[in-house]
PDB file of N, CA and C in Angstrom:
ATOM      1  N   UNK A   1       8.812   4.589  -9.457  1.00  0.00           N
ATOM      2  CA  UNK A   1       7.567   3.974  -9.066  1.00  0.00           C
ATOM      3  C   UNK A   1       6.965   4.794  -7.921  1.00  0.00           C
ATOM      4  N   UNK A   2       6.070   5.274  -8.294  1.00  0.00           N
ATOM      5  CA  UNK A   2       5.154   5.569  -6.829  1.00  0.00           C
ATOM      6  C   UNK A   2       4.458   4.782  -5.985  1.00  0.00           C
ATOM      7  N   UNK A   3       4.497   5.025  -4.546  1.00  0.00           N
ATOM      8  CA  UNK A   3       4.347   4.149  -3.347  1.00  0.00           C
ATOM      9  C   UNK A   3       3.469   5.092  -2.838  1.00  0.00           C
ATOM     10  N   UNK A   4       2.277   4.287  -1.731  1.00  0.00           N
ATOM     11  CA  UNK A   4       1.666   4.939  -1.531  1.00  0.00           C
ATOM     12  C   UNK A   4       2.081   5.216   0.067  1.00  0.00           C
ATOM     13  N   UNK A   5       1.633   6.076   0.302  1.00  0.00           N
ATOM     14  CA  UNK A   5       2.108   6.214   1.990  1.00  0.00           C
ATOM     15  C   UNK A   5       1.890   5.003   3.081  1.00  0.00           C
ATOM     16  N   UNK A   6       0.305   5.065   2.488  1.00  0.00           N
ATOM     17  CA  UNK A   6      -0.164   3.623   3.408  1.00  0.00           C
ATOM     18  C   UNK A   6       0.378   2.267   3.596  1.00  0.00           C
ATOM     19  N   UNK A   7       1.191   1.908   2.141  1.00  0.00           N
ATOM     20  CA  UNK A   7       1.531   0.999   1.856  1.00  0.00           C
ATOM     21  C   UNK A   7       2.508  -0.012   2.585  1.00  0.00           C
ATOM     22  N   UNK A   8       2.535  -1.274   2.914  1.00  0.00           N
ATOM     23  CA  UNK A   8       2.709  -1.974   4.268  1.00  0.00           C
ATOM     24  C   UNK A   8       4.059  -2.789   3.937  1.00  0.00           C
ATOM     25  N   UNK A   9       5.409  -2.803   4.884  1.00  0.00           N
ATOM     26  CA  UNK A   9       6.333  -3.585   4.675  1.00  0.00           C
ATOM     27  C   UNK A   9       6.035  -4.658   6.182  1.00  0.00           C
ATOM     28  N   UNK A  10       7.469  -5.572   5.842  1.00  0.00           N
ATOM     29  CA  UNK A  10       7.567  -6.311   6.985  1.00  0.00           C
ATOM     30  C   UNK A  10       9.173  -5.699   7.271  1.00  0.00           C
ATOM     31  N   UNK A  11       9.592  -6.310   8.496  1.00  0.00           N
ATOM     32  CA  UNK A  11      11.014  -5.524   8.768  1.00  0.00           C
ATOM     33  C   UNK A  11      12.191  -6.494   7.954  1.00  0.00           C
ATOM     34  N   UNK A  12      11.975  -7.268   7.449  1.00  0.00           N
ATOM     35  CA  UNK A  12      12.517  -7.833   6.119  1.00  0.00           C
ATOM     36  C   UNK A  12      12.651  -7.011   4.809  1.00  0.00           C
ATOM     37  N   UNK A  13      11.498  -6.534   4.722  1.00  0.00           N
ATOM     38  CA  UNK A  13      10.750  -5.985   3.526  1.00  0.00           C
ATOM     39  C   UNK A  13      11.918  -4.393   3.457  1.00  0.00           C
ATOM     40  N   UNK A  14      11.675  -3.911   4.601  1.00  0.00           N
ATOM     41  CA  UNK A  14      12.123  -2.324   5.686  1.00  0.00           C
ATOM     42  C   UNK A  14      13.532  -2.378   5.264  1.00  0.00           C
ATOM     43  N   UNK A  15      13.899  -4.052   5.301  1.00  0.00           N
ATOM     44  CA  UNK A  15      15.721  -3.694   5.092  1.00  0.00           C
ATOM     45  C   UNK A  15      16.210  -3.516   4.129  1.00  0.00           C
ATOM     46  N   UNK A  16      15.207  -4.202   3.144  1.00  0.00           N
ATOM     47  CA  UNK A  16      15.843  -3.965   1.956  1.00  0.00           C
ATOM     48  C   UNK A  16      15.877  -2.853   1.637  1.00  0.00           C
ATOM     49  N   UNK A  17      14.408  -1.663   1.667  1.00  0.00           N
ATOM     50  CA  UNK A  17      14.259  -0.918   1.237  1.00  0.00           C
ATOM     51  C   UNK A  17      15.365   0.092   2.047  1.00  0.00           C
ATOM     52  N   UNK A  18      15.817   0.370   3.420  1.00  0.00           N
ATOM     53  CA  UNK A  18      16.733   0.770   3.821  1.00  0.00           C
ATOM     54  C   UNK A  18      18.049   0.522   3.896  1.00  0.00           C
ATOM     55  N   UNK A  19      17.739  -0.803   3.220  1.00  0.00           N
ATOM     56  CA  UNK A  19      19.876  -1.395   2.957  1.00  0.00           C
ATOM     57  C   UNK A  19      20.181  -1.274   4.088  1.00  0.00           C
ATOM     58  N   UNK A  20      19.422  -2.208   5.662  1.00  0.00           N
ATOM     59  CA  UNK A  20      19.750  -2.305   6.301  1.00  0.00           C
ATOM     60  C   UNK A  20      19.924  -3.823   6.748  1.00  0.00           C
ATOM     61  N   UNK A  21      20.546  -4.626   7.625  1.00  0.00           N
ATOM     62  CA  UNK A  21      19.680  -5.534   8.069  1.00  0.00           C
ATOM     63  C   UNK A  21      18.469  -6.157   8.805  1.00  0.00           C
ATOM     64  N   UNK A  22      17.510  -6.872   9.132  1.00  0.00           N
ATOM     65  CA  UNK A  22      16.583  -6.938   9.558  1.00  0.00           C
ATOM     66  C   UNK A  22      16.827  -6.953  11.403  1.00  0.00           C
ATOM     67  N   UNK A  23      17.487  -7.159  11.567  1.00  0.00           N
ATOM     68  CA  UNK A  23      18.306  -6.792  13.083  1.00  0.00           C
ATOM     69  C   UNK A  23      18.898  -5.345  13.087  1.00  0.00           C
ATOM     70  N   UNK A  24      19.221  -4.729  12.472  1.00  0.00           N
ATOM     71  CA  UNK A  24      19.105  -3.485  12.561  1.00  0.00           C
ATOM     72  C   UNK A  24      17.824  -2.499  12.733  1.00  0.00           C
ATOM     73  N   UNK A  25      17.006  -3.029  11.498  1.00  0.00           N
ATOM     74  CA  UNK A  25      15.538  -2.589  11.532  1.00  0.00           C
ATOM     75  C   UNK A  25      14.954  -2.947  13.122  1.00  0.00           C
ATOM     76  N   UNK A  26      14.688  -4.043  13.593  1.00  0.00           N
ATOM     77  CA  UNK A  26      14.353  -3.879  14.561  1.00  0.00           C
ATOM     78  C   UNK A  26      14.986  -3.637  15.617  1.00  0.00           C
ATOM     79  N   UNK A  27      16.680  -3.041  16.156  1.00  0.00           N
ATOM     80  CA  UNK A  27      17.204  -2.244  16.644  1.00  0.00           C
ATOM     81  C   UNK A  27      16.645  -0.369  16.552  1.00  0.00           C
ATOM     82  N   UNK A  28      16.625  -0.154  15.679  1.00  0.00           N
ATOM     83  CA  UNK A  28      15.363   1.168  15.229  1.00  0.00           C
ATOM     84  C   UNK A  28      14.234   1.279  15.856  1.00  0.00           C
ATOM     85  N   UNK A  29      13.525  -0.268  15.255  1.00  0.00           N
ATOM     86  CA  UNK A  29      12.192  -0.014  16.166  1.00  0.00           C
ATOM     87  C   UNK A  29      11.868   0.109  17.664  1.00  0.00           C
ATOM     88  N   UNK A  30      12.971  -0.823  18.439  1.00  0.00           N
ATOM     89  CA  UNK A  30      12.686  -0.927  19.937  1.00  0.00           C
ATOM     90  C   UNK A  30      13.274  -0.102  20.350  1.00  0.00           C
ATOM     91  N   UNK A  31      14.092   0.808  20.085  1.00  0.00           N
ATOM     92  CA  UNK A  31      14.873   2.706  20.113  1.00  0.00           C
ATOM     93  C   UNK A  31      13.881   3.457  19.873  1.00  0.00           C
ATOM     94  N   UNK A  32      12.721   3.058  19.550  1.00  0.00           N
ATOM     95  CA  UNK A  32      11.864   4.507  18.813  1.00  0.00           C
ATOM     96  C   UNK A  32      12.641   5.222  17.631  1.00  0.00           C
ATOM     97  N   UNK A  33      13.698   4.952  17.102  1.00  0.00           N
ATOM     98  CA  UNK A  33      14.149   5.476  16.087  1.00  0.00           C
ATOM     99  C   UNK A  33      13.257   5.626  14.664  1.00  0.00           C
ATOM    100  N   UNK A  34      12.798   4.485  14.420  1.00  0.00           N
ATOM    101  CA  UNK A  34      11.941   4.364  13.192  1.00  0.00           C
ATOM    102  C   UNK A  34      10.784   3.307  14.174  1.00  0.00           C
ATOM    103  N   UNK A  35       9.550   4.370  13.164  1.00  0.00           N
ATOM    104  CA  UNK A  35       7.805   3.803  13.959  1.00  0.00           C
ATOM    105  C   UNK A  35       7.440   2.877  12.730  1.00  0.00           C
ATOM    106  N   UNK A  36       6.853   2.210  13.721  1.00  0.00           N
ATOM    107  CA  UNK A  36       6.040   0.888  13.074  1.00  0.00           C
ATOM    108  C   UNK A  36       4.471   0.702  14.234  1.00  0.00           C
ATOM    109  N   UNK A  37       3.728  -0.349  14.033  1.00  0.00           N
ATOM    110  CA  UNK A  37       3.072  -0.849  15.118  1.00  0.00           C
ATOM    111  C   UNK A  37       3.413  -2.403  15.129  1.00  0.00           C
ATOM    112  N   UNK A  38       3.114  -3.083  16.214  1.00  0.00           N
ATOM    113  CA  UNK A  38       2.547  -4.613  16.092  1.00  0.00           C
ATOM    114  C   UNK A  38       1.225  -4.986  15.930  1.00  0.00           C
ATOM    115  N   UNK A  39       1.545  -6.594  15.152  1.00  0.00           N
ATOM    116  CA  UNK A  39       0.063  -6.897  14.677  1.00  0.00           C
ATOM    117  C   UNK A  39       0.741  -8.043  14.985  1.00  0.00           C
ATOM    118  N   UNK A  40       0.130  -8.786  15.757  1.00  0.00           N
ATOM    119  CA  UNK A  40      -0.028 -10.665  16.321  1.00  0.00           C
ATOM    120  C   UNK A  40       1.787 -10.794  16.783  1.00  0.00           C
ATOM    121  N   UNK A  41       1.911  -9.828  16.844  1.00  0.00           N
ATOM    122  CA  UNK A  41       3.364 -10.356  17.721  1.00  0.00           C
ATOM    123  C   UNK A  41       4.341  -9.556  16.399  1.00  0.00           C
ATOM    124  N   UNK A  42       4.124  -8.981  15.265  1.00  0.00           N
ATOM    125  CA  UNK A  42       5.191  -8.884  14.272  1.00  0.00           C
ATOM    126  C   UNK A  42       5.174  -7.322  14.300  1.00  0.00           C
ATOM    127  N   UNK A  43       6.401  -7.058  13.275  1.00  0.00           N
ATOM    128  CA  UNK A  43       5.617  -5.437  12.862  1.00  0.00           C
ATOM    129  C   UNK A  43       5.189  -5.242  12.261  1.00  0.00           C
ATOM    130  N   UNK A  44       4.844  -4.183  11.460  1.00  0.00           N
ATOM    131  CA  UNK A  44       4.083  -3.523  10.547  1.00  0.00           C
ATOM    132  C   UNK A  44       4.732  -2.624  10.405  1.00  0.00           C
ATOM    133  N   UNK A  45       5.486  -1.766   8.900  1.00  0.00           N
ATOM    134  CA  UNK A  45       6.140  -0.712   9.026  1.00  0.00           C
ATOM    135  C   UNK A  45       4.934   0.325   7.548  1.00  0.00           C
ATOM    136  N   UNK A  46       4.891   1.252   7.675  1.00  0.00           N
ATOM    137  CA  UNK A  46       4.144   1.639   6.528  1.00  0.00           C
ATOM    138  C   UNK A  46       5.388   2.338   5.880  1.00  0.00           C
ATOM    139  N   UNK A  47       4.952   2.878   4.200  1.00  0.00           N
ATOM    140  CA  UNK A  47       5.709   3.427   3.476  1.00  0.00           C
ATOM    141  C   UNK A  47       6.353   5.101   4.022  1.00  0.00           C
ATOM    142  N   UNK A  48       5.308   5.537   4.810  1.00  0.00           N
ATOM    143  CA  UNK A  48       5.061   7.059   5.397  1.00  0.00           C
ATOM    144  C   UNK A  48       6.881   7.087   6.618  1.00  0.00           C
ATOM    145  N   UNK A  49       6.742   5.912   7.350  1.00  0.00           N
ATOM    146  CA  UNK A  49       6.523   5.074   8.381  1.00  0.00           C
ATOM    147  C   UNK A  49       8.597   4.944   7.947  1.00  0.00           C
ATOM    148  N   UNK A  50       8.911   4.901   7.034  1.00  0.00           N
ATOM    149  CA  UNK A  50       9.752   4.291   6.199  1.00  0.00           C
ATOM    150  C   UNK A  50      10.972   6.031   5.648  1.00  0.00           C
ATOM    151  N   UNK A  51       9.800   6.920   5.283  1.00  0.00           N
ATOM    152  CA  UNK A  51      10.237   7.891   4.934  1.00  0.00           C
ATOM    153  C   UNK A  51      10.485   8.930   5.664  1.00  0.00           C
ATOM    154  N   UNK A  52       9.859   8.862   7.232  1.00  0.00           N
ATOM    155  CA  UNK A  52       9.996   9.651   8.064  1.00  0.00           C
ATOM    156  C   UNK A  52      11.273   9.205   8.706  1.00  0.00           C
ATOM    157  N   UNK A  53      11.798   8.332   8.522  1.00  0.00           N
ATOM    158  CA  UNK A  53      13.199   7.680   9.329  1.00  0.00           C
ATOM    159  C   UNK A  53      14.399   8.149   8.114  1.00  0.00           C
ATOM    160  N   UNK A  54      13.906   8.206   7.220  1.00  0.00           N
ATOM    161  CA  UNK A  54      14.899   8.548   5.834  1.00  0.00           C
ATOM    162  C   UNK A  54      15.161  10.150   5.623  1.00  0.00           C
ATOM    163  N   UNK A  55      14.113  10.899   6.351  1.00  0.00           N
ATOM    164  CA  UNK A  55      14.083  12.531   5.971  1.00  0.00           C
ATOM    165  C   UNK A  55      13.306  12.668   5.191  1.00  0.00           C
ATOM    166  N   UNK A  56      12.380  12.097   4.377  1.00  0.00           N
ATOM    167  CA  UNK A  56      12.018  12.075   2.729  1.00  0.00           C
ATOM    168  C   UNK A  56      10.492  12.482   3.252  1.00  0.00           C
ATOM    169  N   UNK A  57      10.106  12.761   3.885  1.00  0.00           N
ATOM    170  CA  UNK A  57       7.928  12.193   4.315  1.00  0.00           C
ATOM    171  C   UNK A  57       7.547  13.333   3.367  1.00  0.00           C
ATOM    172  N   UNK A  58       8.057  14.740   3.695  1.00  0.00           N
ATOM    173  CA  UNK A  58       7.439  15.975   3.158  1.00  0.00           C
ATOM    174  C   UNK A  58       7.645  15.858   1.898  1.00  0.00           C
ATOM    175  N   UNK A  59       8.864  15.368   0.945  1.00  0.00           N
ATOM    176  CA  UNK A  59       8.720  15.409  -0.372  1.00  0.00           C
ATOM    177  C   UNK A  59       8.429  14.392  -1.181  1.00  0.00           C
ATOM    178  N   UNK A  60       8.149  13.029  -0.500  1.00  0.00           N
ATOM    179  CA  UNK A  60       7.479  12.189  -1.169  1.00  0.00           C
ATOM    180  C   UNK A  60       5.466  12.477  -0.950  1.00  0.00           C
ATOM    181  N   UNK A  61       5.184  13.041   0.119  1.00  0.00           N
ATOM    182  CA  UNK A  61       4.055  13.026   0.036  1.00  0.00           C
ATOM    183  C   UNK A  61       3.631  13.724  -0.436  1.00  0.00           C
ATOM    184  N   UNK A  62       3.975  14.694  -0.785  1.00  0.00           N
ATOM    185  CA  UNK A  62       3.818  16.055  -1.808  1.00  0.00           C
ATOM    186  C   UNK A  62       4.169  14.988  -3.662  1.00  0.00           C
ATOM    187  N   UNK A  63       4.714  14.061  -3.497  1.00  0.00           N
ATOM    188  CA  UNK A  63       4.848  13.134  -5.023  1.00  0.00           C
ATOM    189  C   UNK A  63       3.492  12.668  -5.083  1.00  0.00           C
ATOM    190  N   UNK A  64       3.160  12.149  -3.876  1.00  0.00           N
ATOM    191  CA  UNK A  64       2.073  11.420  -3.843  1.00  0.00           C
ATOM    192  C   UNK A  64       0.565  12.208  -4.022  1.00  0.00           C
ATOM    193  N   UNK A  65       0.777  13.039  -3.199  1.00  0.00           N
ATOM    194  CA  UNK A  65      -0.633  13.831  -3.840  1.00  0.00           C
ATOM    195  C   UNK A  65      -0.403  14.689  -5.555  1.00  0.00           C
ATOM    196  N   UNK A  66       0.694  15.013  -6.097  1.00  0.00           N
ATOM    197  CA  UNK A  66       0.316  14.977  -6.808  1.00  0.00           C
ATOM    198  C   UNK A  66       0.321  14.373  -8.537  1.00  0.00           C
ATOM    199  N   UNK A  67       0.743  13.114  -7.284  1.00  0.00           N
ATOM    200  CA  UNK A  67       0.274  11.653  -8.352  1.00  0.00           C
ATOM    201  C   UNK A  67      -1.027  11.412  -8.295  1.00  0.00           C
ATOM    202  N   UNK A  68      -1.764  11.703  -7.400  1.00  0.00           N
ATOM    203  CA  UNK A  68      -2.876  11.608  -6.822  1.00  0.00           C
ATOM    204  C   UNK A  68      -3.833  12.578  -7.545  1.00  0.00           C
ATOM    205  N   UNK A  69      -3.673  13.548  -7.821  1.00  0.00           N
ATOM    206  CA  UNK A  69      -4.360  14.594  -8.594  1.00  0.00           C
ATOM    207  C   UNK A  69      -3.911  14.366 -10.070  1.00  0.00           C
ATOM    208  N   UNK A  70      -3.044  14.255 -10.507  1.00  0.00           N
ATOM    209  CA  UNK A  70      -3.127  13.860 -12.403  1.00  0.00           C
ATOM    210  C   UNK A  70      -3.717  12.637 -12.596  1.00  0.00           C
ATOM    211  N   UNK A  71      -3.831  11.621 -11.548  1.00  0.00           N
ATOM    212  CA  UNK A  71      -4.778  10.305 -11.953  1.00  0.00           C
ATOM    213  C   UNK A  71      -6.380  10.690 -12.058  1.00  0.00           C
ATOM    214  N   UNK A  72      -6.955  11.791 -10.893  1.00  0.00           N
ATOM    215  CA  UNK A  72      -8.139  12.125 -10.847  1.00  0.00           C
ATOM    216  C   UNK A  72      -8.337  13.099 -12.102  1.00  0.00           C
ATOM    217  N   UNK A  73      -7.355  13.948 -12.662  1.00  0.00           N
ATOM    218  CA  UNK A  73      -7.315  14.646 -14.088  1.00  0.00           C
ATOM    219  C   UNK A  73      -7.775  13.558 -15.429  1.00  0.00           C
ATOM    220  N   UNK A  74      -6.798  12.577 -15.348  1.00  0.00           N
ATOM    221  CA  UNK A  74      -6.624  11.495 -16.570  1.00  0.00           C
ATOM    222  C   UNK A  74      -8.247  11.302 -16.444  1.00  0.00           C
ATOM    223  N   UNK A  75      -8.751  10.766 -15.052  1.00  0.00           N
ATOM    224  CA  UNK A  75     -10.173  10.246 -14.883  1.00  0.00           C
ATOM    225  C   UNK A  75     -11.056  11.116 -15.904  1.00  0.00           C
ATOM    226  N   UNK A  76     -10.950  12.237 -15.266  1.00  0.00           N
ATOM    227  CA  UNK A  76     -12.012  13.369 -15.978  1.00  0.00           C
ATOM    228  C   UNK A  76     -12.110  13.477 -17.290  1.00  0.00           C
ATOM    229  N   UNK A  77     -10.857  13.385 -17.647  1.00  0.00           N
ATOM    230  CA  UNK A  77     -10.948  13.454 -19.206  1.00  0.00           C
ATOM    231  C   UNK A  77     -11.281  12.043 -19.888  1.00  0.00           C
ATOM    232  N   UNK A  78     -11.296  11.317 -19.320  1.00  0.00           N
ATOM    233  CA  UNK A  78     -11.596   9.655 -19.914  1.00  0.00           C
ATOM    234  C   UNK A  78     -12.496  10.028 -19.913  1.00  0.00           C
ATOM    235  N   UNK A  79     -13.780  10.365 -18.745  1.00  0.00           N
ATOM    236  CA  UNK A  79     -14.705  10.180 -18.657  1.00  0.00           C
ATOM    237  C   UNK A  79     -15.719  11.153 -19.251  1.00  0.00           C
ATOM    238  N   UNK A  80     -15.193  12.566 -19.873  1.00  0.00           N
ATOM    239  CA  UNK A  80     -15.759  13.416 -20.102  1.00  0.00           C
ATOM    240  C   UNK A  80     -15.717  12.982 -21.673  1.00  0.00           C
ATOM    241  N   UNK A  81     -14.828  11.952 -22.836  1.00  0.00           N
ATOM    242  CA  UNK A  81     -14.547  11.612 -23.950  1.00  0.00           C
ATOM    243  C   UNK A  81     -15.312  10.717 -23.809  1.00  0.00           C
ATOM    244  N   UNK A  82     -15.652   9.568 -23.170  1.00  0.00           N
ATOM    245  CA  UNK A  82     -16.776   8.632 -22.776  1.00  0.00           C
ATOM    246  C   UNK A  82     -18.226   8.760 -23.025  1.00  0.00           C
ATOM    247  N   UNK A  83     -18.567  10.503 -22.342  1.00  0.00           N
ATOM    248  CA  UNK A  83     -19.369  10.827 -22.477  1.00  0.00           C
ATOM    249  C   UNK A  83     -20.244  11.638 -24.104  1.00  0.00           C
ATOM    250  N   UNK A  84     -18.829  12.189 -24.786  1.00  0.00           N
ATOM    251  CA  UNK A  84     -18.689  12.673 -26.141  1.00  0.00           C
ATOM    252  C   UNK A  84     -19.492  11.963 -26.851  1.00  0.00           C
ATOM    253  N   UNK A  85     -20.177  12.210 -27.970  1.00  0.00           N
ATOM    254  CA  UNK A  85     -20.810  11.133 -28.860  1.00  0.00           C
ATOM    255  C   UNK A  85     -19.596  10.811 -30.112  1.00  0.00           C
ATOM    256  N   UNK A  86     -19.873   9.955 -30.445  1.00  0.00           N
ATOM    257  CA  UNK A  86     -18.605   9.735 -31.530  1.00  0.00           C
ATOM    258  C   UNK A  86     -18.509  10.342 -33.116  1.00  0.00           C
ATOM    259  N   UNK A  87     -19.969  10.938 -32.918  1.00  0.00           N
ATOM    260  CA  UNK A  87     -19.966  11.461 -34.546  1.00  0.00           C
ATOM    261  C   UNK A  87     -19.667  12.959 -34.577  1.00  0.00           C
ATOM    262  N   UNK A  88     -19.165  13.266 -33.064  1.00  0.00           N
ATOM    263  CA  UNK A  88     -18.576  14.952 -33.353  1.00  0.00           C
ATOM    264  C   UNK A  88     -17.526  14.848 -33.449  1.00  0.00           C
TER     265      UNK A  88
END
């Protein structure tokens, strides 16, 4: 499955995805070990956010753009067959 970088956990969310516990996760966060921000008192961890604590940022975001570029490909060609008349 592709994830997008932006994409938003909670430190619940963080543990699973790190097979950690959620007291661990936020042992990380108040270390500066793994970045997040707060929003109304909680965290916010992003997917980017997630992969930079794992080692992974450079080769998932390199997945991501170019997941990102064969979707804008697929587009073109939908849209360029769209444009086709149907009796050629």
């Amino acid at each position: 499955m592709i994830i997008a970088p932006d994409a938003t956990y909670t430190v619940a969310e963080a543990g699973v995805v790190l097979e950690r516990s959620e007291r661990q996760v936020l042992r990380y966060l108040e270390a500066g070990r793994l970045r997040g921000s707060r929003a109304s008192g909680r965290w916010i961890l992003t997917a980017l956010h997630i992969w930079e604590f794992q080692g992974i940022a450079d080769a998932m975001l390199e997945n991501w753009r170019n997941y990102c570029r064969l979707a804008e490909q697929e587009l073109e060609i939908k849209k360029n067959q769209d444009l086709t008349p149907s009796g050629e």
